[in-house]
Protein backbone atom coordinates (compact mmCIF):
# COMPACT_ATOMS: atom_id res chain seq x y z
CA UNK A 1 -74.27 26.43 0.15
CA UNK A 2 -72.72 24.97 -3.40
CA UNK A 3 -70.10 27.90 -3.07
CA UNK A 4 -69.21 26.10 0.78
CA UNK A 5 -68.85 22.47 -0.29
CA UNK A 6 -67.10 23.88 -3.48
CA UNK A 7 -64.43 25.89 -0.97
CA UNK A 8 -64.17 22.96 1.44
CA UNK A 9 -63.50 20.65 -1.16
CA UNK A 10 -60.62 22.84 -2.78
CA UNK A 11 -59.51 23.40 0.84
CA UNK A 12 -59.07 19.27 1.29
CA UNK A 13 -57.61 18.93 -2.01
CA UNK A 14 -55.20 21.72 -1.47
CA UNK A 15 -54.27 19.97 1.69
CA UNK A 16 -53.70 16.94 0.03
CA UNK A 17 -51.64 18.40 -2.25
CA UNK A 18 -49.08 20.07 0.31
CA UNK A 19 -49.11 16.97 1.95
CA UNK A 20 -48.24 15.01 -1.02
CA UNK A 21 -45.80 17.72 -1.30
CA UNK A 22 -44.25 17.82 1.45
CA UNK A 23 -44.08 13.39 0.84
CA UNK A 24 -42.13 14.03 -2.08
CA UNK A 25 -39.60 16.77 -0.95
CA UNK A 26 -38.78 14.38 1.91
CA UNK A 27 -38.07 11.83 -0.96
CA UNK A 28 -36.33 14.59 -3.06
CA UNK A 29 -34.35 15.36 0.14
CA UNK A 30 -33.05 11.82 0.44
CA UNK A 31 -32.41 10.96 -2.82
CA UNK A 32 -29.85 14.33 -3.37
CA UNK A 33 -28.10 13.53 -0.41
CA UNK A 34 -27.74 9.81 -1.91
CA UNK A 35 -26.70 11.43 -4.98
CA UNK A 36 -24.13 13.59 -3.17
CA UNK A 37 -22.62 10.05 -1.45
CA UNK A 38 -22.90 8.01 -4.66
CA UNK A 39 -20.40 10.08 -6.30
CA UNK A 40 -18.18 10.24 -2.90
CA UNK A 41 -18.33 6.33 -2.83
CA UNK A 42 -17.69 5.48 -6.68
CA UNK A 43 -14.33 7.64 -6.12
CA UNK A 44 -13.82 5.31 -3.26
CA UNK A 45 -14.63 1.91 -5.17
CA UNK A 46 -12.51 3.33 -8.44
CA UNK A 47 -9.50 4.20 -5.91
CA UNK A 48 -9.80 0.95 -3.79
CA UNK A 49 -6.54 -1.73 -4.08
CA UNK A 50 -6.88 -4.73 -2.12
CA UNK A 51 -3.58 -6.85 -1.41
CA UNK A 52 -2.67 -10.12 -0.64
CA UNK A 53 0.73 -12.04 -0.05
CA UNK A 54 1.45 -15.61 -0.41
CA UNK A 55 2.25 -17.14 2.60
CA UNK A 56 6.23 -17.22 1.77
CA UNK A 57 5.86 -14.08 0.59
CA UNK A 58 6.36 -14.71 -3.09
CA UNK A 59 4.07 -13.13 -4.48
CA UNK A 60 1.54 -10.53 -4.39
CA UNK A 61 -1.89 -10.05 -5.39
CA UNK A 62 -3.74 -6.72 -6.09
CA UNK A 63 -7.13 -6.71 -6.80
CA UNK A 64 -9.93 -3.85 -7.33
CA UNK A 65 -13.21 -3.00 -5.45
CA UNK A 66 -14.90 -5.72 -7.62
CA UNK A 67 -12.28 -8.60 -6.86
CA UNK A 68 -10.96 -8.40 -10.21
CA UNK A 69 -7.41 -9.39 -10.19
CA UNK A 70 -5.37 -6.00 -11.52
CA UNK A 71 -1.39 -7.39 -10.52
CA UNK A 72 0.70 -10.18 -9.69
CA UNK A 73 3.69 -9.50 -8.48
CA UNK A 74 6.05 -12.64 -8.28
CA UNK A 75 9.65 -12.59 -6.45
CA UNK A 76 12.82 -13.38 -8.20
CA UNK A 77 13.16 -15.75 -6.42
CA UNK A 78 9.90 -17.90 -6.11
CA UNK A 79 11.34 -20.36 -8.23
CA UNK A 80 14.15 -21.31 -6.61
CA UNK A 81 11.99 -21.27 -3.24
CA UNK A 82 9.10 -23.37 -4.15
CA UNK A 83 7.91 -25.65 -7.22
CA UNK A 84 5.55 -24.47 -9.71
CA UNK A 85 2.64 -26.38 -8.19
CA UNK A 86 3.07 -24.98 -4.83
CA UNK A 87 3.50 -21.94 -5.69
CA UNK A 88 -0.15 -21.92 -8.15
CA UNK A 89 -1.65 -23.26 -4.91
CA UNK A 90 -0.45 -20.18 -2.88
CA UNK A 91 -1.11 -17.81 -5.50
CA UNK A 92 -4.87 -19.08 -5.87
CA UNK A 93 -4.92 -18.34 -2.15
CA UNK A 94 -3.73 -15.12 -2.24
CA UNK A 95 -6.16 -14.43 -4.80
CA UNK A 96 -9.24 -15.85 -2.80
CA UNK A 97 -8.08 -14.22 0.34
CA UNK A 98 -7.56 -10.47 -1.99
CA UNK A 99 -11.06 -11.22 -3.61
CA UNK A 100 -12.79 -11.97 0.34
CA UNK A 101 -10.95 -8.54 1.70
CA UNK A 102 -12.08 -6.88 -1.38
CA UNK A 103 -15.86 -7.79 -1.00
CA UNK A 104 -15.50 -7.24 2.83
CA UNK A 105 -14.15 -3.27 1.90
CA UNK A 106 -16.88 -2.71 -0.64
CA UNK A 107 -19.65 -3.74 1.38
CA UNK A 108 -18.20 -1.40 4.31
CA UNK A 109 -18.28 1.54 1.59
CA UNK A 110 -21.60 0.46 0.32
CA UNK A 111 -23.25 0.72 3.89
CA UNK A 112 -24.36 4.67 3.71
CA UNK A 113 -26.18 3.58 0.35
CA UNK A 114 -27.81 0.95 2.22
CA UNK A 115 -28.82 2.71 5.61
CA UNK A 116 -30.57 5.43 2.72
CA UNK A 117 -32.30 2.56 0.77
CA UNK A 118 -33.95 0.81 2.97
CA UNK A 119 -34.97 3.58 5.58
CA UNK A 120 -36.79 4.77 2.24
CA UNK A 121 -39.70 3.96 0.07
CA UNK A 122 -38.10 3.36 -3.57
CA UNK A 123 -38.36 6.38 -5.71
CA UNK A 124 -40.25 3.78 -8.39
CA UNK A 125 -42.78 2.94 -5.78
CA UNK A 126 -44.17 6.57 -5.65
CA UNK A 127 -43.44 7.31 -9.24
CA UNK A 128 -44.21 4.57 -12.03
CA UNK A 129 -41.34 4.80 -14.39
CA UNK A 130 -38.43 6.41 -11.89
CA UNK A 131 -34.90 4.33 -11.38
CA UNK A 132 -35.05 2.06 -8.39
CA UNK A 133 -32.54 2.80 -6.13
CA UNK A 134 -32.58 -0.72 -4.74
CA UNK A 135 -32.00 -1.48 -7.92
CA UNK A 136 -28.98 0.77 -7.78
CA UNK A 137 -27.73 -0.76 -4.58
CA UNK A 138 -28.01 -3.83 -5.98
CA UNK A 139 -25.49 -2.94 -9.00
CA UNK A 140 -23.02 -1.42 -7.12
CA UNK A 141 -22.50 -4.66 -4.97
CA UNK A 142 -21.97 -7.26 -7.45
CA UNK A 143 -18.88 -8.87 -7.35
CA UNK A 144 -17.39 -11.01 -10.13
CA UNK A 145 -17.25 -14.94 -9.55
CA UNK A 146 -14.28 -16.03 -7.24
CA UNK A 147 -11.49 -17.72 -9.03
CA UNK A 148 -11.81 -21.23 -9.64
CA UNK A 149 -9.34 -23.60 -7.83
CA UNK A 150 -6.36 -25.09 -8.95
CA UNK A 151 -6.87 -28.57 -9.91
């Protein structure tokens, strides 16, 4: 009878074991298809050009995924067509409008990463030690302070 228990016990631990298994292959699953995305959606953010005109067209404004201000693009003219101070207000505009757009784009290519995230338990919940992809997530969507205003 010590042989049975013995066999029944290696039976439920075996069972536990493919179950646990089969746990983390789901996880394994899910995190390689993130994987696969992350590198589709870093092209994406690295790639991404936000712009934004002043309301006499100016100028322009280019900024990057993070809101980062990469150009400014002023017309010949501007000078002749408004006065310095208007033309810092409309600029500063331009750039708040560019950094809002660029925050709105980012969190649109960010969504996949989020759907994944939080439909799954975090890889450093099931293995002490592991990257957090929350963590991750969380990374990839900051954004640098918006630009002060004029004064």
């Amino acid at each position: 009878m010590g042989d049975r228990v013995e066999r029944w016990e290696q039976e439920q631990i075996r069972s536990a074991n493919a179950g646990l298994r089969s746990a983390l292959d789901a996880i394994q699953n899910d995190f390689d298809r993130e994987i696969d995305e992350l590198g589709e959606i870093q092209r994406k953010l690295a790639a991404m050009k936000i712009h934004a005109t002043t309301p006499k067209n100016l100028a322009r404004v280019t900024v990057n995924s993070s809101g980062m201000v990469t150009e400014i693009t002023i017309a010949d003219d501007a000078y002749r067509r408004s006065t310095p101070h208007q033309l810092t207000e409309d600029l500063n505009a331009a750039i708040r409008g560019a950094v809002e757009a660029a925050t709105a784009a980012r969190e649109k290519v960010l969504a996949p990463i989020k759907t994944i995230v939080d439909g799954m338990a975090d890889l450093n919940e099931i293995i002490p030690g592991a990257p957090s992809l929350r963590n991750l997530q969380a990374v990839l969507s900051r954004t640098s302070p918006p630009p002060e205003p004029s004064r």
